[in-house]
C-alpha atoms as a PDB file:
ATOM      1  CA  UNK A   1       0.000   0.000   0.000  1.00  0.00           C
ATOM      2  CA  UNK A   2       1.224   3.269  -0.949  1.00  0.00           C
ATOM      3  CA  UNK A   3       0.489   6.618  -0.109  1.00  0.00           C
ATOM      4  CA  UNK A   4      -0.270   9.694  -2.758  1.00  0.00           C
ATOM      5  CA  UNK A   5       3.043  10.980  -2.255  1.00  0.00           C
ATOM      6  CA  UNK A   6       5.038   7.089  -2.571  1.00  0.00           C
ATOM      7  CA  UNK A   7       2.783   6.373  -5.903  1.00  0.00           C
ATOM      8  CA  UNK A   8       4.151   9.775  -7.121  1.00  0.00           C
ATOM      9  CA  UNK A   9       7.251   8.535  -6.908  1.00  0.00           C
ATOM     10  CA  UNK A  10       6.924   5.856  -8.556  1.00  0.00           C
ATOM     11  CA  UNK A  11       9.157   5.570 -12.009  1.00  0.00           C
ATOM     12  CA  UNK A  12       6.017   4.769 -14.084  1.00  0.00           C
ATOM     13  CA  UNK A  13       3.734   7.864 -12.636  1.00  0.00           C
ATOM     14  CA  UNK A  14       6.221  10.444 -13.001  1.00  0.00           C
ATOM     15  CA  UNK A  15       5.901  11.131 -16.321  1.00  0.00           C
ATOM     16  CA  UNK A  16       1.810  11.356 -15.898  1.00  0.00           C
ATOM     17  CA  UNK A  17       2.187  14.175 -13.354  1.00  0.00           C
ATOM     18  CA  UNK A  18       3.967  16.698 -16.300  1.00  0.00           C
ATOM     19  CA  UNK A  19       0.363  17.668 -17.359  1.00  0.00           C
ATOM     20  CA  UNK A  20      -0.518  20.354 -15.053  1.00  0.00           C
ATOM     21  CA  UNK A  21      -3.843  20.780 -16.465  1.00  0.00           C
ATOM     22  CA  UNK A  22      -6.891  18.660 -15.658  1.00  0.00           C
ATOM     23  CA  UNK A  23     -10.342  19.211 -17.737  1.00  0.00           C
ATOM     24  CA  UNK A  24     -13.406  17.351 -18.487  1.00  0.00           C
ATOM     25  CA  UNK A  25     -13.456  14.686 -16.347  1.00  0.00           C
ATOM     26  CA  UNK A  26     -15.706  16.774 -13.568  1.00  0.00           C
ATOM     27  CA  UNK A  27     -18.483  14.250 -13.807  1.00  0.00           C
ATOM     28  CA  UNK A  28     -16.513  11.984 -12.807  1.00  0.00           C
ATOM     29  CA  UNK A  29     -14.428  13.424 -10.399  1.00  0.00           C
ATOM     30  CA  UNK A  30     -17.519  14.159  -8.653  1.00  0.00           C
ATOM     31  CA  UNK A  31     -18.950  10.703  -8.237  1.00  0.00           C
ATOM     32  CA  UNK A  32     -15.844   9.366  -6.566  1.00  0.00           C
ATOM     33  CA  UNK A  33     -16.202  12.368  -3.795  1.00  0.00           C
ATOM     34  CA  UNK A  34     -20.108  11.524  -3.385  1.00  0.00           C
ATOM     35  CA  UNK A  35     -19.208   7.972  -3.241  1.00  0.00           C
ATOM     36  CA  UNK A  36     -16.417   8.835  -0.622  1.00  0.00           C
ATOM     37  CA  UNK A  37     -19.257  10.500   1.498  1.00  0.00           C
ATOM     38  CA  UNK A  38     -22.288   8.568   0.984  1.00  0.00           C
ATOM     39  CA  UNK A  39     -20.242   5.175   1.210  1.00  0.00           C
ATOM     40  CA  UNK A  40     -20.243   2.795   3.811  1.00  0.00           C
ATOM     41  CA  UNK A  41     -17.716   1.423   2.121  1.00  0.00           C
ATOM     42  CA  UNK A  42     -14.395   3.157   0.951  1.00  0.00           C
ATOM     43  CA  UNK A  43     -12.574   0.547  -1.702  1.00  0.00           C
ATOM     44  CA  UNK A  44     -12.540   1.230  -5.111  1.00  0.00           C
ATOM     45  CA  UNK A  45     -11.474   0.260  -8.180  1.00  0.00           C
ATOM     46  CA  UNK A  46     -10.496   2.580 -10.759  1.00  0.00           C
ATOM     47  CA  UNK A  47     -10.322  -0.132 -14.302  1.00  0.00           C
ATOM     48  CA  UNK A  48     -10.284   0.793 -18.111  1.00  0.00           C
ATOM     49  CA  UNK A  49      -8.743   0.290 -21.339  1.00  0.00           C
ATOM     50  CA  UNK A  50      -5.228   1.285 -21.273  1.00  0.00           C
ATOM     51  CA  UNK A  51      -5.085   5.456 -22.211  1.00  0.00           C
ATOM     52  CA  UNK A  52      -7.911   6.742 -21.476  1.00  0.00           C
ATOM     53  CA  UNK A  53      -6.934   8.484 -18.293  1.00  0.00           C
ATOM     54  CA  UNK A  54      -7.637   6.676 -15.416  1.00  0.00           C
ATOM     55  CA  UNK A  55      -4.163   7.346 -13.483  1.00  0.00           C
ATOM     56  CA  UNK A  56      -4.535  11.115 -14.463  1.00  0.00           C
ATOM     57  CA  UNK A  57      -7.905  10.917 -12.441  1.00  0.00           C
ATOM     58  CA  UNK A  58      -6.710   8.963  -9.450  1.00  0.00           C
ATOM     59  CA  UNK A  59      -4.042  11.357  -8.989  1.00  0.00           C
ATOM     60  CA  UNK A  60      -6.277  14.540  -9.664  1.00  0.00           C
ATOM     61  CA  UNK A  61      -8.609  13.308  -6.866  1.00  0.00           C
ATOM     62  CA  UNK A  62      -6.045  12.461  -4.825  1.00  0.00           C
ATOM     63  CA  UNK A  63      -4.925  15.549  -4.671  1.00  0.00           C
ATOM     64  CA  UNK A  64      -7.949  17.277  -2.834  1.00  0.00           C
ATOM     65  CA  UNK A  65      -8.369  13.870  -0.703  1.00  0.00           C
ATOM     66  CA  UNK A  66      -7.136  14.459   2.669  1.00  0.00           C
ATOM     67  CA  UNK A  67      -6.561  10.219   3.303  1.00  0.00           C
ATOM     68  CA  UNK A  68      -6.086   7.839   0.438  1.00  0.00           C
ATOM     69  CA  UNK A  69      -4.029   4.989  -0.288  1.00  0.00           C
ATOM     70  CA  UNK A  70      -3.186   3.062  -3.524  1.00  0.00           C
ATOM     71  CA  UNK A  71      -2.792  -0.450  -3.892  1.00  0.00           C
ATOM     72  CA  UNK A  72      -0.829  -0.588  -7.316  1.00  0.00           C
ATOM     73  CA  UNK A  73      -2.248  -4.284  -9.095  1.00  0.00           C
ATOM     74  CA  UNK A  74       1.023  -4.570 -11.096  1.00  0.00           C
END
Protein backbone atom coordinates (compact mmCIF):
# COMPACT_ATOMS: atom_id res chain seq x y z
CA UNK A 1 0.00 0.00 0.00
CA UNK A 2 1.22 3.27 -0.95
CA UNK A 3 0.49 6.62 -0.11
CA UNK A 4 -0.27 9.69 -2.76
CA UNK A 5 3.04 10.98 -2.26
CA UNK A 6 5.04 7.09 -2.57
CA UNK A 7 2.78 6.37 -5.90
CA UNK A 8 4.15 9.77 -7.12
CA UNK A 9 7.25 8.54 -6.91
CA UNK A 10 6.92 5.86 -8.56
CA UNK A 11 9.16 5.57 -12.01
CA UNK A 12 6.02 4.77 -14.08
CA UNK A 13 3.73 7.86 -12.64
CA UNK A 14 6.22 10.44 -13.00
CA UNK A 15 5.90 11.13 -16.32
CA UNK A 16 1.81 11.36 -15.90
CA UNK A 17 2.19 14.17 -13.35
CA UNK A 18 3.97 16.70 -16.30
CA UNK A 19 0.36 17.67 -17.36
CA UNK A 20 -0.52 20.35 -15.05
CA UNK A 21 -3.84 20.78 -16.46
CA UNK A 22 -6.89 18.66 -15.66
CA UNK A 23 -10.34 19.21 -17.74
CA UNK A 24 -13.41 17.35 -18.49
CA UNK A 25 -13.46 14.69 -16.35
CA UNK A 26 -15.71 16.77 -13.57
CA UNK A 27 -18.48 14.25 -13.81
CA UNK A 28 -16.51 11.98 -12.81
CA UNK A 29 -14.43 13.42 -10.40
CA UNK A 30 -17.52 14.16 -8.65
CA UNK A 31 -18.95 10.70 -8.24
CA UNK A 32 -15.84 9.37 -6.57
CA UNK A 33 -16.20 12.37 -3.79
CA UNK A 34 -20.11 11.52 -3.38
CA UNK A 35 -19.21 7.97 -3.24
CA UNK A 36 -16.42 8.84 -0.62
CA UNK A 37 -19.26 10.50 1.50
CA UNK A 38 -22.29 8.57 0.98
CA UNK A 39 -20.24 5.17 1.21
CA UNK A 40 -20.24 2.79 3.81
CA UNK A 41 -17.72 1.42 2.12
CA UNK A 42 -14.39 3.16 0.95
CA UNK A 43 -12.57 0.55 -1.70
CA UNK A 44 -12.54 1.23 -5.11
CA UNK A 45 -11.47 0.26 -8.18
CA UNK A 46 -10.50 2.58 -10.76
CA UNK A 47 -10.32 -0.13 -14.30
CA UNK A 48 -10.28 0.79 -18.11
CA UNK A 49 -8.74 0.29 -21.34
CA UNK A 50 -5.23 1.29 -21.27
CA UNK A 51 -5.08 5.46 -22.21
CA UNK A 52 -7.91 6.74 -21.48
CA UNK A 53 -6.93 8.48 -18.29
CA UNK A 54 -7.64 6.68 -15.42
CA UNK A 55 -4.16 7.35 -13.48
CA UNK A 56 -4.54 11.12 -14.46
CA UNK A 57 -7.91 10.92 -12.44
CA UNK A 58 -6.71 8.96 -9.45
CA UNK A 59 -4.04 11.36 -8.99
CA UNK A 60 -6.28 14.54 -9.66
CA UNK A 61 -8.61 13.31 -6.87
CA UNK A 62 -6.04 12.46 -4.83
CA UNK A 63 -4.93 15.55 -4.67
CA UNK A 64 -7.95 17.28 -2.83
CA UNK A 65 -8.37 13.87 -0.70
CA UNK A 66 -7.14 14.46 2.67
CA UNK A 67 -6.56 10.22 3.30
CA UNK A 68 -6.09 7.84 0.44
CA UNK A 69 -4.03 4.99 -0.29
CA UNK A 70 -3.19 3.06 -3.52
CA UNK A 71 -2.79 -0.45 -3.89
CA UNK A 72 -0.83 -0.59 -7.32
CA UNK A 73 -2.25 -4.28 -9.10
CA UNK A 74 1.02 -4.57 -11.10
Amino acid sequence: MLSLEEYCQRSDIKPVLKHEKFFGRQQELNELYDFLQTSAKKIMIIFGDGGVGKTRLILQFGVHTTSMILIPLK
